[in-house]
PDB file of N, CA and C in Angstrom:
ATOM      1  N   UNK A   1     114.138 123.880  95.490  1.00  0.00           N
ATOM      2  CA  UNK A   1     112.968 123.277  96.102  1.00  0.00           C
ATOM      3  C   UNK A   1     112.868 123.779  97.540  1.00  0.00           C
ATOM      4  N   UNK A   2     111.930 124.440  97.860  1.00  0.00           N
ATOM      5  CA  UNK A   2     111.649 124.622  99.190  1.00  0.00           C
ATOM      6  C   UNK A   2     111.507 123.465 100.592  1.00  0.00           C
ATOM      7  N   UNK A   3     111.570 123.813 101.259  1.00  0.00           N
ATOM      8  CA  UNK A   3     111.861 122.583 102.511  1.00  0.00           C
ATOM      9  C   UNK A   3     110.098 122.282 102.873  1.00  0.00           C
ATOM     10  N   UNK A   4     109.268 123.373 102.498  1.00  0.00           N
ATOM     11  CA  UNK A   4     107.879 123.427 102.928  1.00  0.00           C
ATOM     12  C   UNK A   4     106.845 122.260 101.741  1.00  0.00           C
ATOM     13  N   UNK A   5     107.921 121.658 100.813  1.00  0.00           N
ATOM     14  CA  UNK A   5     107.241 120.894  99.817  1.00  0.00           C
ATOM     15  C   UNK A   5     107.966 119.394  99.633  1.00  0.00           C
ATOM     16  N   UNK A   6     109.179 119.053 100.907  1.00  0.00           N
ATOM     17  CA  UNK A   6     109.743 118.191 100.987  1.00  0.00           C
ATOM     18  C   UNK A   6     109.171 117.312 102.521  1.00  0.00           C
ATOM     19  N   UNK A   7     109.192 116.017 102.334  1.00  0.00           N
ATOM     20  CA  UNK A   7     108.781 115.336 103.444  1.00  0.00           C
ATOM     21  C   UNK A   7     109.592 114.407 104.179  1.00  0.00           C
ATOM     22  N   UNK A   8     110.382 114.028 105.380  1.00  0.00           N
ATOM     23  CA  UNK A   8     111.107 113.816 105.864  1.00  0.00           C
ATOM     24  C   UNK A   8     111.430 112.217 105.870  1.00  0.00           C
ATOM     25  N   UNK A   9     112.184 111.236 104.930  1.00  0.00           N
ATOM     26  CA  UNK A   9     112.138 110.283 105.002  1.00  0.00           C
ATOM     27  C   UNK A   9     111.625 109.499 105.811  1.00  0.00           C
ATOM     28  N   UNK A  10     112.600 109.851 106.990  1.00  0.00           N
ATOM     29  CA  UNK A  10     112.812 108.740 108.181  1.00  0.00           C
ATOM     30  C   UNK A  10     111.199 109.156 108.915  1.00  0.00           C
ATOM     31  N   UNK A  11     110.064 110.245 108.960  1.00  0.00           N
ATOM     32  CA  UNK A  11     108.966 110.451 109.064  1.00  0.00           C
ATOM     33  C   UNK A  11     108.472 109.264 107.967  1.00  0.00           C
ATOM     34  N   UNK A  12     108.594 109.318 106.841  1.00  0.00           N
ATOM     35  CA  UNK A  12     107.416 108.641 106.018  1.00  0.00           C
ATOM     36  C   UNK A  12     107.808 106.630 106.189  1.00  0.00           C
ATOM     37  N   UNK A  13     109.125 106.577 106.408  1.00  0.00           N
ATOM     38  CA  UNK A  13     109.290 104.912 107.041  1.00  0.00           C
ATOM     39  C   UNK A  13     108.876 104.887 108.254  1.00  0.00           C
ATOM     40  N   UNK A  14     109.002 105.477 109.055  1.00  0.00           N
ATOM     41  CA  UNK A  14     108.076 105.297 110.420  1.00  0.00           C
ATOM     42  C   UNK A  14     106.850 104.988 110.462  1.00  0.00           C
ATOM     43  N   UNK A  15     106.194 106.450 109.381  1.00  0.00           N
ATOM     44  CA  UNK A  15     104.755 105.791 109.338  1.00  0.00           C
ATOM     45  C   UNK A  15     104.438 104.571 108.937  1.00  0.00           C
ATOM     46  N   UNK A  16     105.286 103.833 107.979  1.00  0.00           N
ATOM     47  CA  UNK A  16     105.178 102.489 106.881  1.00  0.00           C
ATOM     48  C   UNK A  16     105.533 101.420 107.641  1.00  0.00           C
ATOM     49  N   UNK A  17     106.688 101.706 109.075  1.00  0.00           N
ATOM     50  CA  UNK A  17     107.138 100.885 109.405  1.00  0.00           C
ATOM     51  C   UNK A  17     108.567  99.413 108.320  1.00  0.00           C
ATOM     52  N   UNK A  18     109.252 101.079 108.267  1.00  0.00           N
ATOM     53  CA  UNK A  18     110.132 100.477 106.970  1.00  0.00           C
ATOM     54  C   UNK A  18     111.364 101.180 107.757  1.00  0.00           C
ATOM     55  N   UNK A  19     112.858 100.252 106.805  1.00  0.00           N
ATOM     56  CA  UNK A  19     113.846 100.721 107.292  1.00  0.00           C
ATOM     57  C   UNK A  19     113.960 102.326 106.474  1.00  0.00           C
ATOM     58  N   UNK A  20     114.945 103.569 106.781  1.00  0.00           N
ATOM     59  CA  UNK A  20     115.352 104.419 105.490  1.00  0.00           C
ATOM     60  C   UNK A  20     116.047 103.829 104.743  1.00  0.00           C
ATOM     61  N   UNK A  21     116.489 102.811 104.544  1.00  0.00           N
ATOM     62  CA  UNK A  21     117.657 101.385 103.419  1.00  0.00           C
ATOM     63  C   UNK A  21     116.545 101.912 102.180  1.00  0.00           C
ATOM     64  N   UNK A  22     115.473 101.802 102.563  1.00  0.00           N
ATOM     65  CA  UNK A  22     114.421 101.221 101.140  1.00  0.00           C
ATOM     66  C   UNK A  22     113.769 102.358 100.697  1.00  0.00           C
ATOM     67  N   UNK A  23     114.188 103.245 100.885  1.00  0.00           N
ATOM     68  CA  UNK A  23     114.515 105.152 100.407  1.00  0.00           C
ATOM     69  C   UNK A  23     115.382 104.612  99.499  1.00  0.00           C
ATOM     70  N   UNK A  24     116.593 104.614  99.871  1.00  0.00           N
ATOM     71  CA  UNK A  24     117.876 104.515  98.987  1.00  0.00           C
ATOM     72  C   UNK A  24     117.579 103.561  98.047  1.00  0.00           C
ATOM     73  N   UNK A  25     117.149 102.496  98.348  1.00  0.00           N
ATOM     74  CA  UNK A  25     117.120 101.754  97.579  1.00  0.00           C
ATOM     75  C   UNK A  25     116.063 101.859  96.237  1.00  0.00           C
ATOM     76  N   UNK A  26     114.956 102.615  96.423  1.00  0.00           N
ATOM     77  CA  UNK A  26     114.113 103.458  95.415  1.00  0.00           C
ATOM     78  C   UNK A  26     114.869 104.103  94.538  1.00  0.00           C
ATOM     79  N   UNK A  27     115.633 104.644  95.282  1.00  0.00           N
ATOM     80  CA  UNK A  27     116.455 105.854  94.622  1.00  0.00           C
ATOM     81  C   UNK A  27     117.488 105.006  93.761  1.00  0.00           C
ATOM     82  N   UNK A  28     117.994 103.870  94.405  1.00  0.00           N
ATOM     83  CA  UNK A  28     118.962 103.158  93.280  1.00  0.00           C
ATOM     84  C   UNK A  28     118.517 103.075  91.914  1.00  0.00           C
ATOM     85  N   UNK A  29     117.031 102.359  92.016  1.00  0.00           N
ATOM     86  CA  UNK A  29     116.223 102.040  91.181  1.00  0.00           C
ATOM     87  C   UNK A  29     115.466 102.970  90.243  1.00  0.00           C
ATOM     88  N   UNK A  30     115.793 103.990  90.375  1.00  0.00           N
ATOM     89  CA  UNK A  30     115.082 105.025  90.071  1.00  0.00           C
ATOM     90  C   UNK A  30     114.268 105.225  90.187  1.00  0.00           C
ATOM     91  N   UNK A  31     112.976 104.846  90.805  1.00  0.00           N
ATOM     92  CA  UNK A  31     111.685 104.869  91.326  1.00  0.00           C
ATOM     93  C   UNK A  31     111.162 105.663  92.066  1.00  0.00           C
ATOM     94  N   UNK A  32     111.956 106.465  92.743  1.00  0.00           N
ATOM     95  CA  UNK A  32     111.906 108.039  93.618  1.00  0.00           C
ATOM     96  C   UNK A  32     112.996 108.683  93.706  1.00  0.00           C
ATOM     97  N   UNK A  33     113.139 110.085  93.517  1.00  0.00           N
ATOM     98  CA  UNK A  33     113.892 111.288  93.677  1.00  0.00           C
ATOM     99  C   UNK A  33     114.103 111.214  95.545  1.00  0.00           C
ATOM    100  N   UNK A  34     115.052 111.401  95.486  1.00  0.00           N
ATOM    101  CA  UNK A  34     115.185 111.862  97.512  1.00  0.00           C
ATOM    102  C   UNK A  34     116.158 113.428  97.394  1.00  0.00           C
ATOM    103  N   UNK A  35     116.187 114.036  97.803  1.00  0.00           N
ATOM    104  CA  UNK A  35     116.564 115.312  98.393  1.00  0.00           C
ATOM    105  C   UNK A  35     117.788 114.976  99.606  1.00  0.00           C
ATOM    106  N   UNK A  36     118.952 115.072  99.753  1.00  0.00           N
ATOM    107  CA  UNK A  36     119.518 115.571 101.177  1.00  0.00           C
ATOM    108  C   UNK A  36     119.812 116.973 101.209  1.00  0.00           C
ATOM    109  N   UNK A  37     119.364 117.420 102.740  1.00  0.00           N
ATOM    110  CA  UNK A  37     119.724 118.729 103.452  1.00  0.00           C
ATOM    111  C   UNK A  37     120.377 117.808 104.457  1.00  0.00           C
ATOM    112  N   UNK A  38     121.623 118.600 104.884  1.00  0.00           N
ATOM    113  CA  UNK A  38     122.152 118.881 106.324  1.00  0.00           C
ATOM    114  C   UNK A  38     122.436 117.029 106.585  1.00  0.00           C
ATOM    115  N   UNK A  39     122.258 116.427 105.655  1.00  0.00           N
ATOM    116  CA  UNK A  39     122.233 114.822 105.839  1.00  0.00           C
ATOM    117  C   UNK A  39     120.985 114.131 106.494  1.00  0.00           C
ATOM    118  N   UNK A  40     120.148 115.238 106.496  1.00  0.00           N
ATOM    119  CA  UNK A  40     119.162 114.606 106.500  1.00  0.00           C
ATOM    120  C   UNK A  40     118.398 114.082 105.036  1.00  0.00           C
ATOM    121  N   UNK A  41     117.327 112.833 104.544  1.00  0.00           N
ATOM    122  CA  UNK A  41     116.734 112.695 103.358  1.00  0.00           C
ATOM    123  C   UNK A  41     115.407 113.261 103.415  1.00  0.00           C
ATOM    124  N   UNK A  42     114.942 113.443 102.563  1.00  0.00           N
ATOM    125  CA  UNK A  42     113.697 113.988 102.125  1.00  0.00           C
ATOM    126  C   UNK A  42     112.939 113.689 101.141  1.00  0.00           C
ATOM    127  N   UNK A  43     111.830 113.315 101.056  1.00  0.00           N
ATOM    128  CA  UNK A  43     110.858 113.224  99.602  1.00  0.00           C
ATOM    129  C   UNK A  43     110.496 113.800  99.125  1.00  0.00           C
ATOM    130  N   UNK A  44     109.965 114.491  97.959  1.00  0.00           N
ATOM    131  CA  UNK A  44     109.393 115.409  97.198  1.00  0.00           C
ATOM    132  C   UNK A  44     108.203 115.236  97.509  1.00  0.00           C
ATOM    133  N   UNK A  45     106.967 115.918  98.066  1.00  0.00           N
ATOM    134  CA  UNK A  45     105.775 116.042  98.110  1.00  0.00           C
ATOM    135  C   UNK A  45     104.783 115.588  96.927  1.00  0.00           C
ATOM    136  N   UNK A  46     105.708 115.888  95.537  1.00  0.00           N
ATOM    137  CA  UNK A  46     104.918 115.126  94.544  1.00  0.00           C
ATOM    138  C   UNK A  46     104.781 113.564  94.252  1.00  0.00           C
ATOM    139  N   UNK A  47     105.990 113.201  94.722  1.00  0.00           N
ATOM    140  CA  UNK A  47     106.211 111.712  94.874  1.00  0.00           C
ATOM    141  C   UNK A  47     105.490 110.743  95.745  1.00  0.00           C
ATOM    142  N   UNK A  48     104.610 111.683  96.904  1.00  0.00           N
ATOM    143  CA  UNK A  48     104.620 110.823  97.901  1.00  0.00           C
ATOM    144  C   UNK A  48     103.360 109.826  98.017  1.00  0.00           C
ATOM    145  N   UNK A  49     102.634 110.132  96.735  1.00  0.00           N
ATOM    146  CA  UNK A  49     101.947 108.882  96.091  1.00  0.00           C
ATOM    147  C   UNK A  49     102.523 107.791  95.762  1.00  0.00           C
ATOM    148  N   UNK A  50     103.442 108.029  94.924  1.00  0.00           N
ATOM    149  CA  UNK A  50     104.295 106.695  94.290  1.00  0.00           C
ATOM    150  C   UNK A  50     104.784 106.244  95.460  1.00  0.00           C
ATOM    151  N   UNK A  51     105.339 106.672  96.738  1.00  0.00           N
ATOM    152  CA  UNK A  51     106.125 106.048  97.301  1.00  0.00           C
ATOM    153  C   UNK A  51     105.383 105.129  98.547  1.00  0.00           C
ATOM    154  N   UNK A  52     103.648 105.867  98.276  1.00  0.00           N
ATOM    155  CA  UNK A  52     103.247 105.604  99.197  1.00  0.00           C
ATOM    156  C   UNK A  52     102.354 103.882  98.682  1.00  0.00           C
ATOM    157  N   UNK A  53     102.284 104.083  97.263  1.00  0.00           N
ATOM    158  CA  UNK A  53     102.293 102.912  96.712  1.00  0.00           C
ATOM    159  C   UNK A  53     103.192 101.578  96.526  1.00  0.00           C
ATOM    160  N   UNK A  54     104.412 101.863  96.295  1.00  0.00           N
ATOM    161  CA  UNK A  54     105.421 101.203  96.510  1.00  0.00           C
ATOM    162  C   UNK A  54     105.472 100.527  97.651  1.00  0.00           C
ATOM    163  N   UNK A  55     105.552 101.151  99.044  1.00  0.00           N
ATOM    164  CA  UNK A  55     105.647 100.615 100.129  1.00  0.00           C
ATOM    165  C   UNK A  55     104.730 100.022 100.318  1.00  0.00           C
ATOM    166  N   UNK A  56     103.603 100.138 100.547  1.00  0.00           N
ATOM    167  CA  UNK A  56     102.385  98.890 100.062  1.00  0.00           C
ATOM    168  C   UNK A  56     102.597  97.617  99.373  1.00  0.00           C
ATOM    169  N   UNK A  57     102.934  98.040  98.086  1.00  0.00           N
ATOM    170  CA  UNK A  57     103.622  96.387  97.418  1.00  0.00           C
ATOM    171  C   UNK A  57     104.641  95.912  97.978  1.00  0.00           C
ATOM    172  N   UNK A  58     105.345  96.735  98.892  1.00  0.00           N
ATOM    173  CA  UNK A  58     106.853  95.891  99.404  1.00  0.00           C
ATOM    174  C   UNK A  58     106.275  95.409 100.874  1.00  0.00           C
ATOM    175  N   UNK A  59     105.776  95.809 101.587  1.00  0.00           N
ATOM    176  CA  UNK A  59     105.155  95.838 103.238  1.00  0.00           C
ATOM    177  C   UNK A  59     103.819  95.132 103.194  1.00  0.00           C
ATOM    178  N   UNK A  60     102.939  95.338 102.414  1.00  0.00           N
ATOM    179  CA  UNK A  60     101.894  94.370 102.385  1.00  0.00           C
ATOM    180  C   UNK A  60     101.419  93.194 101.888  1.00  0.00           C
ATOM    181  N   UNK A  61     102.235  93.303 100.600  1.00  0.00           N
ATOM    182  CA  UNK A  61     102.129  91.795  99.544  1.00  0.00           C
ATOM    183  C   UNK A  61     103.689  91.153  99.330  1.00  0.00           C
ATOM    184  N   UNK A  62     104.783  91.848 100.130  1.00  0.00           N
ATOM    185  CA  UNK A  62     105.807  90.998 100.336  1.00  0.00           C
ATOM    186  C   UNK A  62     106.578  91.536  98.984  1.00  0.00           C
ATOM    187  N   UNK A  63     106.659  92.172  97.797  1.00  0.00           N
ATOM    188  CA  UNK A  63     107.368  92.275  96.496  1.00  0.00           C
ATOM    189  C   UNK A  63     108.455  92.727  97.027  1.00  0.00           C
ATOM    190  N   UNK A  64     109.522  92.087  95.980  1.00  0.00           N
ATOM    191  CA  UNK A  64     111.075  92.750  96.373  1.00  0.00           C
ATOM    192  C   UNK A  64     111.106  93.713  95.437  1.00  0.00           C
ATOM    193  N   UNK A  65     112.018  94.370  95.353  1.00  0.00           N
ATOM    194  CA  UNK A  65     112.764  95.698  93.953  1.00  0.00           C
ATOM    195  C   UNK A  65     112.432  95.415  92.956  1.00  0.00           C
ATOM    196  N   UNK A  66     113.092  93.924  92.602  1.00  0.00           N
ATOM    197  CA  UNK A  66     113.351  94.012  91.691  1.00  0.00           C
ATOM    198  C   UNK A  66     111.303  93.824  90.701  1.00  0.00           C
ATOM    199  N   UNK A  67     110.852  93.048  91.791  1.00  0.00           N
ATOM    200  CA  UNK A  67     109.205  92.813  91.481  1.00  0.00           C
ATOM    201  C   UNK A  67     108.418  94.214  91.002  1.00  0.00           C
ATOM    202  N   UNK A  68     108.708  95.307  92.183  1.00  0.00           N
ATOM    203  CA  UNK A  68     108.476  96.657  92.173  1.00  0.00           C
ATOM    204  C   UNK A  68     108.920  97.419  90.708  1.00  0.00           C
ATOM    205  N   UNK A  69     109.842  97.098  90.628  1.00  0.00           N
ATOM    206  CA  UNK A  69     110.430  97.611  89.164  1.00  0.00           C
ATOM    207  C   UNK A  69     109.747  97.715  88.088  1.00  0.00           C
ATOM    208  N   UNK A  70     109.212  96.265  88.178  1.00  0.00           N
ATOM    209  CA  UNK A  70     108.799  95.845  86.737  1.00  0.00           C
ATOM    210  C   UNK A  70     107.799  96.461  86.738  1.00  0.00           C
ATOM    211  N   UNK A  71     106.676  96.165  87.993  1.00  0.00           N
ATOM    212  CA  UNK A  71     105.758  96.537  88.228  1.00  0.00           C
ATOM    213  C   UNK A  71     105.390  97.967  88.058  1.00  0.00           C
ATOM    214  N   UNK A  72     106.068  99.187  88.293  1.00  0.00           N
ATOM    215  CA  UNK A  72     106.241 100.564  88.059  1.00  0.00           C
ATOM    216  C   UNK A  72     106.094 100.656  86.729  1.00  0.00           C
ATOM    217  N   UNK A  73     107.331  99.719  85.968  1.00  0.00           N
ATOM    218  CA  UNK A  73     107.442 100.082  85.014  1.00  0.00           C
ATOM    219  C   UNK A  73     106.427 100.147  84.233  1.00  0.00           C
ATOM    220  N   UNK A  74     105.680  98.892  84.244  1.00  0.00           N
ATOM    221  CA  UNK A  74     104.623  98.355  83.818  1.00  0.00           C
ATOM    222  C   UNK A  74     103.146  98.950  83.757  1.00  0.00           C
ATOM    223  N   UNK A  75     103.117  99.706  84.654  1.00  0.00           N
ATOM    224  CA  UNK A  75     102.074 100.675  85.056  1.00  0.00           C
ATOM    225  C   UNK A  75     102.142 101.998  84.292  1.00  0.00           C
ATOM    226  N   UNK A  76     103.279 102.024  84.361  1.00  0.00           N
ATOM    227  CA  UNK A  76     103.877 103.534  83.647  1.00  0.00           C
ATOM    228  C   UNK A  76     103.368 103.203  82.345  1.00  0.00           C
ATOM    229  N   UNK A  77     103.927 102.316  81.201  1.00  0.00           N
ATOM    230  CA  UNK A  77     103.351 101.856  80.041  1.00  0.00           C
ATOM    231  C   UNK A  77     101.588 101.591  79.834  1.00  0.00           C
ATOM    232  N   UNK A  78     101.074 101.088  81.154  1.00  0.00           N
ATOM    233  CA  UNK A  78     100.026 101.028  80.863  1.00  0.00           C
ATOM    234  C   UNK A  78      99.107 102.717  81.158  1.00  0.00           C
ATOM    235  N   UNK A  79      99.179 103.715  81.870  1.00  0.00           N
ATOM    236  CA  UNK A  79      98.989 104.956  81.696  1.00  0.00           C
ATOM    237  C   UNK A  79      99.389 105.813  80.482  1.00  0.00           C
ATOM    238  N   UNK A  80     100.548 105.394  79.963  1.00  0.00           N
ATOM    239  CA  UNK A  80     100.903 105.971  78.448  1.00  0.00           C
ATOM    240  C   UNK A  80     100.265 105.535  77.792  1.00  0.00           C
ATOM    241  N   UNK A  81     100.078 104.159  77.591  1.00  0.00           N
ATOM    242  CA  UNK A  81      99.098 103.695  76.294  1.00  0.00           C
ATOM    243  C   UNK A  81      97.479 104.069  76.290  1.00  0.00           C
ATOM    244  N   UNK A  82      96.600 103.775  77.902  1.00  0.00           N
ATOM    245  CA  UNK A  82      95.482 104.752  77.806  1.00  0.00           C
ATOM    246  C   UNK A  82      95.546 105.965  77.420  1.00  0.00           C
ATOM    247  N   UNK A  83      96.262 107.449  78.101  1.00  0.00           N
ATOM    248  CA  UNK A  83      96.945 108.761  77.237  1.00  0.00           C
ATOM    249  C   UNK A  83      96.912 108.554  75.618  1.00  0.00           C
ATOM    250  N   UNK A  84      97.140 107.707  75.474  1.00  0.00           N
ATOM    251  CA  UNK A  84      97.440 107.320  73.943  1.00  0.00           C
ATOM    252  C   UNK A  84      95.815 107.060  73.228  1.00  0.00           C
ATOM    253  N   UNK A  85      95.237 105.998  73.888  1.00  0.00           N
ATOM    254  CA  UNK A  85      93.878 105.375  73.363  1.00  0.00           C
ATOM    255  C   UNK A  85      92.487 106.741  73.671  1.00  0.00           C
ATOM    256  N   UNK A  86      93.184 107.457  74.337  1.00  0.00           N
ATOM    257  CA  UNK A  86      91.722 109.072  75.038  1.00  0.00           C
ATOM    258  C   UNK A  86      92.091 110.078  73.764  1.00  0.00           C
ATOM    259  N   UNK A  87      93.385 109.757  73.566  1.00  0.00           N
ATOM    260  CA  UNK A  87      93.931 111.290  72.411  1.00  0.00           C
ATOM    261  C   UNK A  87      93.324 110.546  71.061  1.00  0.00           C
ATOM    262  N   UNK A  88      93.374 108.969  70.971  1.00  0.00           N
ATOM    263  CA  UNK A  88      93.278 109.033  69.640  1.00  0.00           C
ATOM    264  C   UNK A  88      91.451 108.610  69.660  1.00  0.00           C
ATOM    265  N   UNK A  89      90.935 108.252  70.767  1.00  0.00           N
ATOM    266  CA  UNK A  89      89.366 108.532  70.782  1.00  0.00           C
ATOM    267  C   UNK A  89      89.084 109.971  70.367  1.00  0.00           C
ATOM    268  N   UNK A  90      89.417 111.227  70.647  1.00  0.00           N
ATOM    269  CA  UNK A  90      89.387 112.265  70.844  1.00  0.00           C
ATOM    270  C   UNK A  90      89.549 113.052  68.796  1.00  0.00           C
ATOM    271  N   UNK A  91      90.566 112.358  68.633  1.00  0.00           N
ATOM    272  CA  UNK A  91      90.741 112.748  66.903  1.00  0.00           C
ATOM    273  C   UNK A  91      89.635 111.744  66.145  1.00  0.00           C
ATOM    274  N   UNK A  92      89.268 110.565  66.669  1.00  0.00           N
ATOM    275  CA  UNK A  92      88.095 109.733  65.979  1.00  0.00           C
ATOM    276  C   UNK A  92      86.476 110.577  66.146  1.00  0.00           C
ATOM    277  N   UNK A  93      86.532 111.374  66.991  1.00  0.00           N
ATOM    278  CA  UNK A  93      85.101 111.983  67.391  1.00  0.00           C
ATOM    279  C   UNK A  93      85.619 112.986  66.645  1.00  0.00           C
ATOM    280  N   UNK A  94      86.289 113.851  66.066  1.00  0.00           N
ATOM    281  CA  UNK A  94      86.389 114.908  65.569  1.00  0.00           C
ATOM    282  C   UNK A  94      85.949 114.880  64.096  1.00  0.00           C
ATOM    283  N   UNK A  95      86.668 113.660  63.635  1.00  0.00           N
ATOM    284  CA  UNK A  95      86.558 112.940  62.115  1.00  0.00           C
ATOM    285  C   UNK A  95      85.034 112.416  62.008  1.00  0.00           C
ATOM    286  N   UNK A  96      84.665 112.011  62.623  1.00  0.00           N
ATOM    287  CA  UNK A  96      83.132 111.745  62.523  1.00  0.00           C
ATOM    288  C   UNK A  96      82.129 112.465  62.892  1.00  0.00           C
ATOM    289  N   UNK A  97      82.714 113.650  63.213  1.00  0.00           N
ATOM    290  CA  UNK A  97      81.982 114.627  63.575  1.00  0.00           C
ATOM    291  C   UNK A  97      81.764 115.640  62.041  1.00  0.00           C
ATOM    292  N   UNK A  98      82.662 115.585  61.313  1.00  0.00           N
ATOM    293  CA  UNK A  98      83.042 116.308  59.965  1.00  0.00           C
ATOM    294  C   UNK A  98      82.183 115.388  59.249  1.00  0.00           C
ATOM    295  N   UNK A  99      82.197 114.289  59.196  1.00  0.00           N
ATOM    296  CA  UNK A  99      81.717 113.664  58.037  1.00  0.00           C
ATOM    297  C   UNK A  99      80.258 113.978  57.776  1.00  0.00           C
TER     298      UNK A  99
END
């Protein structure tokens, strides 16, 4: 991974006004990938939606981890199952398209 596509933790809690604890603590949770160079942490540039969501539910509406968790999780399932309901709209227009 290049350093030009990684974003500097302790930069993105500053902006949030968060400790770097709640980096790690993502990362416990599995909820974000972190990167160390040189001991410094880093985010993946692709992540920095999710994380920028996360910190929102933890900093603005008060959710702890373990709330966040579910909540991820929960979201995640609900994007798979739409994915799911567009593919199988998608084979229903095909079939009625034949008939």
């Amino acid at each position: 991974m290049q350093k030009e596509e990684l974003i500097p933790a302790q930069e993105f809690c500053n902006s949030h006004k968060l400790e770097v604890s709640f980096i790690y603590s993502l990362q416990q949770y599995g909820l974000l990938e972190i990167t160390t160079i040189e001991e410094a942490i880093y985010l993946p540039a692709s992540q920095l939606l999710q994380a920028e969501k996360i910190a929102s539910l933890y900093a603005e509406l008060g959710i702890n981890m373990e709330g966040i968790d579910a909540i991820t999780h929960l979201l995640q399932r609900v994007e798979s199952m739409q994915d799911e309901i567009t593919a199988l709209k998608n084979k229903l227009s095909l079939y009625e398209g034949n008939v």
